[in-house]
Protein backbone atom coordinates (compact mmCIF):
# COMPACT_ATOMS: atom_id res chain seq x y z
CA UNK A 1 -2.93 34.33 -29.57
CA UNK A 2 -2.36 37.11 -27.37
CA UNK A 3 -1.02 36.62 -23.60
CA UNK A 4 -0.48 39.68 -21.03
CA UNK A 5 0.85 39.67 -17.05
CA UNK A 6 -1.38 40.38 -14.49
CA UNK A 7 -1.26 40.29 -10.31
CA UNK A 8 -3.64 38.66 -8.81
CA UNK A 9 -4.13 38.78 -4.85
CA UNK A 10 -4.25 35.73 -3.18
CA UNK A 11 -5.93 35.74 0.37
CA UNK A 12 -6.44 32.44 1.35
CA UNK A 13 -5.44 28.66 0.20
CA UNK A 14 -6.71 25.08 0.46
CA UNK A 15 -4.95 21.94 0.60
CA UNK A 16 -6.62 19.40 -1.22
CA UNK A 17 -6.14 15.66 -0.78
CA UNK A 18 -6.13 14.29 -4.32
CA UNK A 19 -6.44 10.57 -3.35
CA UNK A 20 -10.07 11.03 -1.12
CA UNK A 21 -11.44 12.99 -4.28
CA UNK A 22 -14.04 11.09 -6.40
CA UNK A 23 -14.12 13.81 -9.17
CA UNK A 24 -17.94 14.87 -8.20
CA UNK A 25 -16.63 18.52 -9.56
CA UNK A 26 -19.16 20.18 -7.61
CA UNK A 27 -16.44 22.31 -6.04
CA UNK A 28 -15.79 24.39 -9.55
CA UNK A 29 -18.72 25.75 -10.28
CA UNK A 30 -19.46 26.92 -6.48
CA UNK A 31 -15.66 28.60 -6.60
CA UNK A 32 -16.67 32.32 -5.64
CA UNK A 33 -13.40 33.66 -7.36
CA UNK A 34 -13.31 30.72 -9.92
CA UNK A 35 -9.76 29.60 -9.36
CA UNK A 36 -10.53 25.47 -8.80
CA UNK A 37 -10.31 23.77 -12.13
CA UNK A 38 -10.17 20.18 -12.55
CA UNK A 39 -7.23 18.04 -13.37
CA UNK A 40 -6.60 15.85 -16.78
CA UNK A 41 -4.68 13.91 -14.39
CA UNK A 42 -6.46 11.09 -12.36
CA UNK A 43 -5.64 9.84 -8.86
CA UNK A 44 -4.59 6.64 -7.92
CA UNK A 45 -8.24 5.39 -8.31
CA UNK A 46 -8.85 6.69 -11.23
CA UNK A 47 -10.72 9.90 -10.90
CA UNK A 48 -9.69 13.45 -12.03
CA UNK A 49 -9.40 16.20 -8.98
CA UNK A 50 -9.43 19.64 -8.26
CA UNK A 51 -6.46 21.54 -9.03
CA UNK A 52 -5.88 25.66 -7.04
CA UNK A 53 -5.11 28.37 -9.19
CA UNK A 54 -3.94 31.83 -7.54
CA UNK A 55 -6.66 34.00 -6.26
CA UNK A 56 -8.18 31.96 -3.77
CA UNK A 57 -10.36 33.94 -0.85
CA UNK A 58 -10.14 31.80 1.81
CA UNK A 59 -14.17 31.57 1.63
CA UNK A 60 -14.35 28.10 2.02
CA UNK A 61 -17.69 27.41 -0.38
CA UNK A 62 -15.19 24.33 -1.60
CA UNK A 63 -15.51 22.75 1.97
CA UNK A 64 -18.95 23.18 2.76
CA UNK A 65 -19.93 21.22 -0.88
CA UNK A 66 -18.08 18.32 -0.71
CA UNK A 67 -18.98 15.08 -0.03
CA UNK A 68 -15.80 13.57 0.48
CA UNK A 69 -13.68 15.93 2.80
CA UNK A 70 -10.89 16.83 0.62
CA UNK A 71 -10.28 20.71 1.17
CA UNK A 72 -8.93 22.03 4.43
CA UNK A 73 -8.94 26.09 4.22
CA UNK A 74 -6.33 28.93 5.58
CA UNK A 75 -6.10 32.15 5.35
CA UNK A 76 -3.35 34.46 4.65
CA UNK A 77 -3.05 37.41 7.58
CA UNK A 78 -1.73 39.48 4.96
CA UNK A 79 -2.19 38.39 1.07
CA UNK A 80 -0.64 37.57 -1.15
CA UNK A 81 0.36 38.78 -5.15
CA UNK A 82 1.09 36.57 -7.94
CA UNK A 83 1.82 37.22 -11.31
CA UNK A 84 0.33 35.11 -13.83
CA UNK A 85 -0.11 35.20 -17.50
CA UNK A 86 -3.56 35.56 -19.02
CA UNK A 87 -4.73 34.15 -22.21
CA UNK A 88 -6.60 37.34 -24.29
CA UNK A 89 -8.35 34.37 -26.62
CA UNK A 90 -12.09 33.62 -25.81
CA UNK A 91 -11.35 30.30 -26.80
CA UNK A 92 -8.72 29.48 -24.44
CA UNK A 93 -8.68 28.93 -21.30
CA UNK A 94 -7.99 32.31 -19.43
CA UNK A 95 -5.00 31.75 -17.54
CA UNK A 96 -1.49 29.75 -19.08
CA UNK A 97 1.92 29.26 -18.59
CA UNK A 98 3.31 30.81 -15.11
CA UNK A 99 -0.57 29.26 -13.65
CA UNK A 100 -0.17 25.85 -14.38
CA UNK A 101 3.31 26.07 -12.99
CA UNK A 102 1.68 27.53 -10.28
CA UNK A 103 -0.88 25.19 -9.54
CA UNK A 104 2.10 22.07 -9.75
CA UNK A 105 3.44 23.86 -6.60
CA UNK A 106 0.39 25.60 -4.70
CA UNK A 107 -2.36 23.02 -5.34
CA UNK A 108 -3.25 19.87 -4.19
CA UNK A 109 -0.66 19.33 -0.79
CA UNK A 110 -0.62 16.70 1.89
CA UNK A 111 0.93 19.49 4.58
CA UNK A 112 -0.58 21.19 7.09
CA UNK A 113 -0.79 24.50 4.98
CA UNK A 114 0.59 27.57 4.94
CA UNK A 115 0.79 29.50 8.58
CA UNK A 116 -2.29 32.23 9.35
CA UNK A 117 -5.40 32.05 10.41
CA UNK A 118 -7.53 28.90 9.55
CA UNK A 119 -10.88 28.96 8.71
């Protein structure tokens, strides 16, 4: 298994709150820049949720999908660079290590968000 570093610009975020999610997962597959994934861990009633991987636009196609309210959307006034480590097997998932760490810290918040422009 191979793994390189790449940056990835980041230009907007969502807070996501993980205990109103039902796990519909209709938020991954409408992910423009497919950075929403969802968890193998389960909220408090039982149901997986989404978890934010660096990259995120901002676009807010997450917000206008689902049913239950969870995502709240900001955008950076200037983005963002990450560096995370990608996964060269086919098999794998693409992105590993520094990106899950990632997603523990920048996912799912119960804050107010970063500060720029909301959406």
């Amino acid at each position: 298994m191979s793994t390189h570093m790449v940056t990835v610009k980041t230009r907007g975020t969502v807070t996501i709150a993980i205990e109103r999610c039902k796990g519909c997962d209709l938020c991954i597959p409408v992910c423009p820049p497919k950075v929403l994934d969802m968890s193998s861990a389960v909220n408090s009633k039982g149901f997986r949720y989404p978890m934010l991987r660096a990259g995120c636009t901002g676009c807010a196609a997450c917000v206008m999908v689902c049913p239950d309210f969870c995502f709240e959307v900001f955008k950076y006034t200037t983005p963002l660079e990450h560096a995370v480590e990608v996964n060269d097997d086919p098999d794998a998932g693409s992105v590993t290590g520094p990106a899950a760490k990632a997603n523990a810290s920048n996912g799912p918040k119960a804050s107010n968000g970063p500060k720029g422009d909301r959406s």
